[in-house]
Protein backbone atom coordinates (compact mmCIF):
# COMPACT_ATOMS: atom_id res chain seq x y z
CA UNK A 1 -47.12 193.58 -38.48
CA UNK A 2 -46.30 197.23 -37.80
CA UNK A 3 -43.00 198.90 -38.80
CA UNK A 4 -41.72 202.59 -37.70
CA UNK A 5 -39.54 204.34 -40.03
CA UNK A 6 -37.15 206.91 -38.91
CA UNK A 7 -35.23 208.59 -41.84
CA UNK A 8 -34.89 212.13 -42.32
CA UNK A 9 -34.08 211.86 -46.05
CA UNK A 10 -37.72 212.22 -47.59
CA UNK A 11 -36.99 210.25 -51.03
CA UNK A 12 -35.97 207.37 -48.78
CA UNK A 13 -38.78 207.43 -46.47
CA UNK A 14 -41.31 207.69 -48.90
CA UNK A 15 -40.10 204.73 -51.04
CA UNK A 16 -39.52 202.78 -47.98
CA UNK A 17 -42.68 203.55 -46.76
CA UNK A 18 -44.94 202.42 -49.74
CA UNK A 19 -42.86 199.43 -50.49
CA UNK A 20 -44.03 197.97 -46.61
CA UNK A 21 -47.60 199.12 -47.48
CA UNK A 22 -47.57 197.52 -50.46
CA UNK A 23 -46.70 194.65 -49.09
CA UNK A 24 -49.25 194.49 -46.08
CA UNK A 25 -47.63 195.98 -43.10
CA UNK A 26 -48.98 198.46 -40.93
CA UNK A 27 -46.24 201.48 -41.45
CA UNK A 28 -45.63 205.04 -39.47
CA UNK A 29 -42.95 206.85 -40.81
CA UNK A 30 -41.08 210.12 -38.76
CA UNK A 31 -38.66 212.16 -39.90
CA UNK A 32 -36.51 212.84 -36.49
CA UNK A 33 -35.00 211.05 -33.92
CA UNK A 34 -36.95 212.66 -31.13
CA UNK A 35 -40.19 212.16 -32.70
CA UNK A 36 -38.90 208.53 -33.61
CA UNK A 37 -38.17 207.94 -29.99
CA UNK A 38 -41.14 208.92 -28.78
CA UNK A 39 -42.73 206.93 -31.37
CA UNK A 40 -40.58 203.53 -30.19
CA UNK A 41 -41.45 204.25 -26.80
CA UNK A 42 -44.99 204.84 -26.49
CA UNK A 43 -46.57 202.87 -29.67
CA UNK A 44 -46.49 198.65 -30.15
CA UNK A 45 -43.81 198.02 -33.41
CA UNK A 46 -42.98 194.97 -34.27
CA UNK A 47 -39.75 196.24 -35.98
CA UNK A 48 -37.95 199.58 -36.17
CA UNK A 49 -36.07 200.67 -39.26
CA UNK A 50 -33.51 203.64 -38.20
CA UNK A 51 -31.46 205.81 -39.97
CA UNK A 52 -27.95 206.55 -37.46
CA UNK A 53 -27.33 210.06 -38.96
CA UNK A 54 -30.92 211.82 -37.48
CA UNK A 55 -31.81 215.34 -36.43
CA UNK A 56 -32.41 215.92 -33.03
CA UNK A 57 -31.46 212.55 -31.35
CA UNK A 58 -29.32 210.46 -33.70
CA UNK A 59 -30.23 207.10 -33.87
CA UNK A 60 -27.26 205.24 -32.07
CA UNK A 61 -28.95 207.64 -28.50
CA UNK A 62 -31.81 206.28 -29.71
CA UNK A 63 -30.54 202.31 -29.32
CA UNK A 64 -28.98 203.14 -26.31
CA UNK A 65 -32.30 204.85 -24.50
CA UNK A 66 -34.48 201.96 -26.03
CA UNK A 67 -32.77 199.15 -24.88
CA UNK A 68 -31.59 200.95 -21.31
CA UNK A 69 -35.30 200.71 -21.08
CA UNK A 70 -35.45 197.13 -21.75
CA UNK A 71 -37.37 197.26 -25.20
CA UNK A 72 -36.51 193.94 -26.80
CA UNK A 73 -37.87 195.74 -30.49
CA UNK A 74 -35.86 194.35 -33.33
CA UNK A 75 -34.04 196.88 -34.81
CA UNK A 76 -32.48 197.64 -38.43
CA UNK A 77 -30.10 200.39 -38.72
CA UNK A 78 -29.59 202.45 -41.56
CA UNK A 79 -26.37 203.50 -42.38
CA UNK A 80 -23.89 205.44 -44.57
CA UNK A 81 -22.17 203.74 -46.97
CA UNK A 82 -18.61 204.61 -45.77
CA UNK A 83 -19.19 204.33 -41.93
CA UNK A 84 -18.28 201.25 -41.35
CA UNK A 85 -17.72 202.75 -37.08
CA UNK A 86 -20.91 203.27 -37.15
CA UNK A 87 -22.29 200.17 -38.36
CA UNK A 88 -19.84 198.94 -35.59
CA UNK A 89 -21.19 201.04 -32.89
CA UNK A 90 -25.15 200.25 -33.41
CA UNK A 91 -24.53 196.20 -33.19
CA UNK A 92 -22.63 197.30 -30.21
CA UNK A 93 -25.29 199.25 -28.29
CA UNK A 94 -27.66 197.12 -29.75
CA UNK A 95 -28.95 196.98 -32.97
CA UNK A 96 -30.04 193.91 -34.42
CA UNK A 97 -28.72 194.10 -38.13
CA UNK A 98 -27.72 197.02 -40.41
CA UNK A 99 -27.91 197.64 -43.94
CA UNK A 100 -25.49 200.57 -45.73
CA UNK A 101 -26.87 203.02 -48.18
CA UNK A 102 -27.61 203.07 -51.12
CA UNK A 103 -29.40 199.26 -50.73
CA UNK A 104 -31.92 197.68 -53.13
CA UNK A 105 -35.49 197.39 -51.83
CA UNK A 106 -35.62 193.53 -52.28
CA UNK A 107 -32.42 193.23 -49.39
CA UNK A 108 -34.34 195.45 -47.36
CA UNK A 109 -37.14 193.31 -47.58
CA UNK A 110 -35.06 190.06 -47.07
CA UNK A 111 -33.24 191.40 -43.43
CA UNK A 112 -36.89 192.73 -42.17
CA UNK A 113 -38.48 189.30 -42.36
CA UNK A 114 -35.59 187.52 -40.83
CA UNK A 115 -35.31 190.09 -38.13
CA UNK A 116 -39.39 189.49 -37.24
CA UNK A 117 -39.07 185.66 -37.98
CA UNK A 118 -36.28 185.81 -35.31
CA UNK A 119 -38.01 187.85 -33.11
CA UNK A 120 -41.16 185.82 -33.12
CA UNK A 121 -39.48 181.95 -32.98
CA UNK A 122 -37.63 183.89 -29.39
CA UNK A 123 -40.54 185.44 -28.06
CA UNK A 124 -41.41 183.62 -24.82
CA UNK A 125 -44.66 181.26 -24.96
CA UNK A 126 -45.78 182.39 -22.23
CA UNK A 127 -46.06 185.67 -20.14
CA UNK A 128 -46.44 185.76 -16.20
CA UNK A 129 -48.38 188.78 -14.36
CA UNK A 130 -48.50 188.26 -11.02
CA UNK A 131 -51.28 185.22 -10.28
CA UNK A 132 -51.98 185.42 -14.25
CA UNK A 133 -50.51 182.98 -16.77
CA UNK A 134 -51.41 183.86 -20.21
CA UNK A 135 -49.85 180.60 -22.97
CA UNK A 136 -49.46 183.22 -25.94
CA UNK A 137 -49.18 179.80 -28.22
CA UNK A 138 -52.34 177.72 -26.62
CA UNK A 139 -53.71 181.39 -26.54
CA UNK A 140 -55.40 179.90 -22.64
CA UNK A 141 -54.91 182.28 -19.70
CA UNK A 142 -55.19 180.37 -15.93
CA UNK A 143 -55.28 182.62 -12.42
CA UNK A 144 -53.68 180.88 -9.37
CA UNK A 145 -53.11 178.06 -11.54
CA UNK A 146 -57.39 177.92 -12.33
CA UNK A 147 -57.92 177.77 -16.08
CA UNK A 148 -60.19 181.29 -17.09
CA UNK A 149 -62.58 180.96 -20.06
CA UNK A 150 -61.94 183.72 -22.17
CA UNK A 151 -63.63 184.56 -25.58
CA UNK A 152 -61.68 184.84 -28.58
CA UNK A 153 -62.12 188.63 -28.45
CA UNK A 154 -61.21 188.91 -24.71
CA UNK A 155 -58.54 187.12 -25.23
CA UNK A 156 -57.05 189.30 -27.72
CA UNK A 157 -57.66 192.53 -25.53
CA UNK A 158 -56.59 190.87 -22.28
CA UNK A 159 -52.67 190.07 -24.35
CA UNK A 160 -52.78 193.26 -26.23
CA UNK A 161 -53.27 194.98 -22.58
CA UNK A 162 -50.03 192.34 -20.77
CA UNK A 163 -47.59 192.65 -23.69
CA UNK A 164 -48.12 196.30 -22.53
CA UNK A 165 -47.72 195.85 -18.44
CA UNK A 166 -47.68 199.39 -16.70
CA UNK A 167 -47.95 201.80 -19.97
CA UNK A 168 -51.25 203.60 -20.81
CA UNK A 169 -52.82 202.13 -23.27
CA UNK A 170 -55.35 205.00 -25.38
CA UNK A 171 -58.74 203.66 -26.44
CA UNK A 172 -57.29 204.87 -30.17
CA UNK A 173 -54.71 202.42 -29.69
CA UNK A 174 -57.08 199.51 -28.88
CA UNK A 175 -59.60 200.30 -31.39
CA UNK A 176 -57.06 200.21 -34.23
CA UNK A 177 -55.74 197.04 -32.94
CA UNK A 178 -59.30 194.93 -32.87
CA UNK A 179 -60.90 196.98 -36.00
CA UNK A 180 -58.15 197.63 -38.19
CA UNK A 181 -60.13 198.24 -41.07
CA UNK A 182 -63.00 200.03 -39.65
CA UNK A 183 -63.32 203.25 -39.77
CA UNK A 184 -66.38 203.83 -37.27
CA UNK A 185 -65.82 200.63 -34.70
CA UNK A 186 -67.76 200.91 -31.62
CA UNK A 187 -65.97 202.23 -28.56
CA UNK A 188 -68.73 201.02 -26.53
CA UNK A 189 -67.79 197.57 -27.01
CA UNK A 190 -64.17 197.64 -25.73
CA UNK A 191 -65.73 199.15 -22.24
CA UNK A 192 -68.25 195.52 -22.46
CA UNK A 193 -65.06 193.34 -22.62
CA UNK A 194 -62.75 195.43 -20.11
CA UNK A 195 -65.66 194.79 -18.04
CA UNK A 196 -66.25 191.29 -18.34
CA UNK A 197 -62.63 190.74 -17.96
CA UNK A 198 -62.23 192.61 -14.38
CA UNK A 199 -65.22 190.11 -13.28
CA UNK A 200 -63.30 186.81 -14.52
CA UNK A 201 -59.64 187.67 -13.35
CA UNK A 202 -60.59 189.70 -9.75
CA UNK A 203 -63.70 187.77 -8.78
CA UNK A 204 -62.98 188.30 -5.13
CA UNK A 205 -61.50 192.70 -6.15
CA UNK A 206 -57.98 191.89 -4.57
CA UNK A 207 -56.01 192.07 -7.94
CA UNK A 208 -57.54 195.19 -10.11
CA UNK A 209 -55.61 193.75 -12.89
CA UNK A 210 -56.97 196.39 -15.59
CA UNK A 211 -57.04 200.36 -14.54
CA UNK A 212 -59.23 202.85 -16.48
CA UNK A 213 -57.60 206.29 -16.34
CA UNK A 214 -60.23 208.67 -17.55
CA UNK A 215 -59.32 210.28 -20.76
CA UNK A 216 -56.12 208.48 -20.83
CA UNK A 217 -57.25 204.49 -21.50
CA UNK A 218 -56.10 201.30 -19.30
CA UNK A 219 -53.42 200.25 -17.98
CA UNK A 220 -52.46 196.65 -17.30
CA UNK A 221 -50.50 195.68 -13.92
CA UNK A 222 -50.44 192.50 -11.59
């Protein structure tokens, strides 16, 4: 799981930061809302932890521009302890829970895994591109209604590539997602698998389902 942290107030951030880490997730951690909507925008997150009261963009602008762009992230506001308008004004524009300062670490904790249990038992079972079908529970993909065998490992680039439908995905991205913990992975082998997968979802070249942009990555779009 991977959680951005936008808080400007560094003792906060830092303890907030290693807490996650300690406990497994994958954390990035920004100190402004403009660098923290970029961040939201351009990167996967399972979860978004956002302080209202931000430099630059504060962070109710930055519930408003995410969801005007239909992100569905879960998000946990951070709030002073006195604004209760505030607290008011993210659920309103669309945050999913918030939690006033000063908070213990262990209530923190507590709202962030109820805010990604939620957001995993709604995520839809199964995402339509186009002729594509992929059943993100049976983890089976069919095209035109024809079952595709996948391996295990084009599987997992072929959903990491549709959750993503019309953004530029970097190879960086991609190679952190399949080798986490490898610091040297071979780039050579995401090329094999984009490969095999144009062959087995555009046998006849009238989709192009997967676009390599040179320099840039893929980009998925059906």
């Amino acid at each position: 799981m991977r959680i951005l942290i936008v808080e400007d107030e560094l003792e906060i951030r830092v303890q907030v930061s290693r807490h996650f880490e300690s406990a497994g997730y994958q954390v990035e951690a920004v100190t402004d809302g403009k660098e923290g909507l970029y961040f939201a925008t351009e990167y996967p997150f399972d979860l978004l932890i956002l302080d209202l009261g931000l430099p630059g963009i504060n962070g109710l602008d930055i519930i408003r521009r995410l969801r005007a762009q239909g992100s569905k992230l879960p998000i946990l506001a951070l709030t002073a302890r006195g604004g209760w308008q505030d607290r008011v004004k993210g659920l309103e524009v669309g945050a999913d829970d918030y939690l006033p300062k000063p908070f213990r670490m262990e209530e923190l904790s507590a709202r962030v895994v109820a805010l990604l249990r939620r957001a995993q038992l709604g995520a839809q079972s199964l995402l339509q591109c186009g002729p594509l079908a992929l059943d993100l529970e049976g983890q089976c993909v069919r095209l035109h209604e024809q079952e595709v065998e996948l391996t295990a490992m084009e599987y997992r680039v072929l959903e990491f590539l549709a959750r993503r439908r019309g953004r530029v995905v970097s190879r960086t991205e991609m190679r952190e997602f399949l080798y986490p913990d490898d610091d040297d992975p071979d780039s050579n082998v995401i090329d094999v698998i984009v490969g095999r997968l144009r062959r087995k979802l555009d046998p006849n070249g009238d989709i192009h389902p997967i676009e390599t942009l040179r320099g840039r990555g893929y980009r998925f779009h059906t």
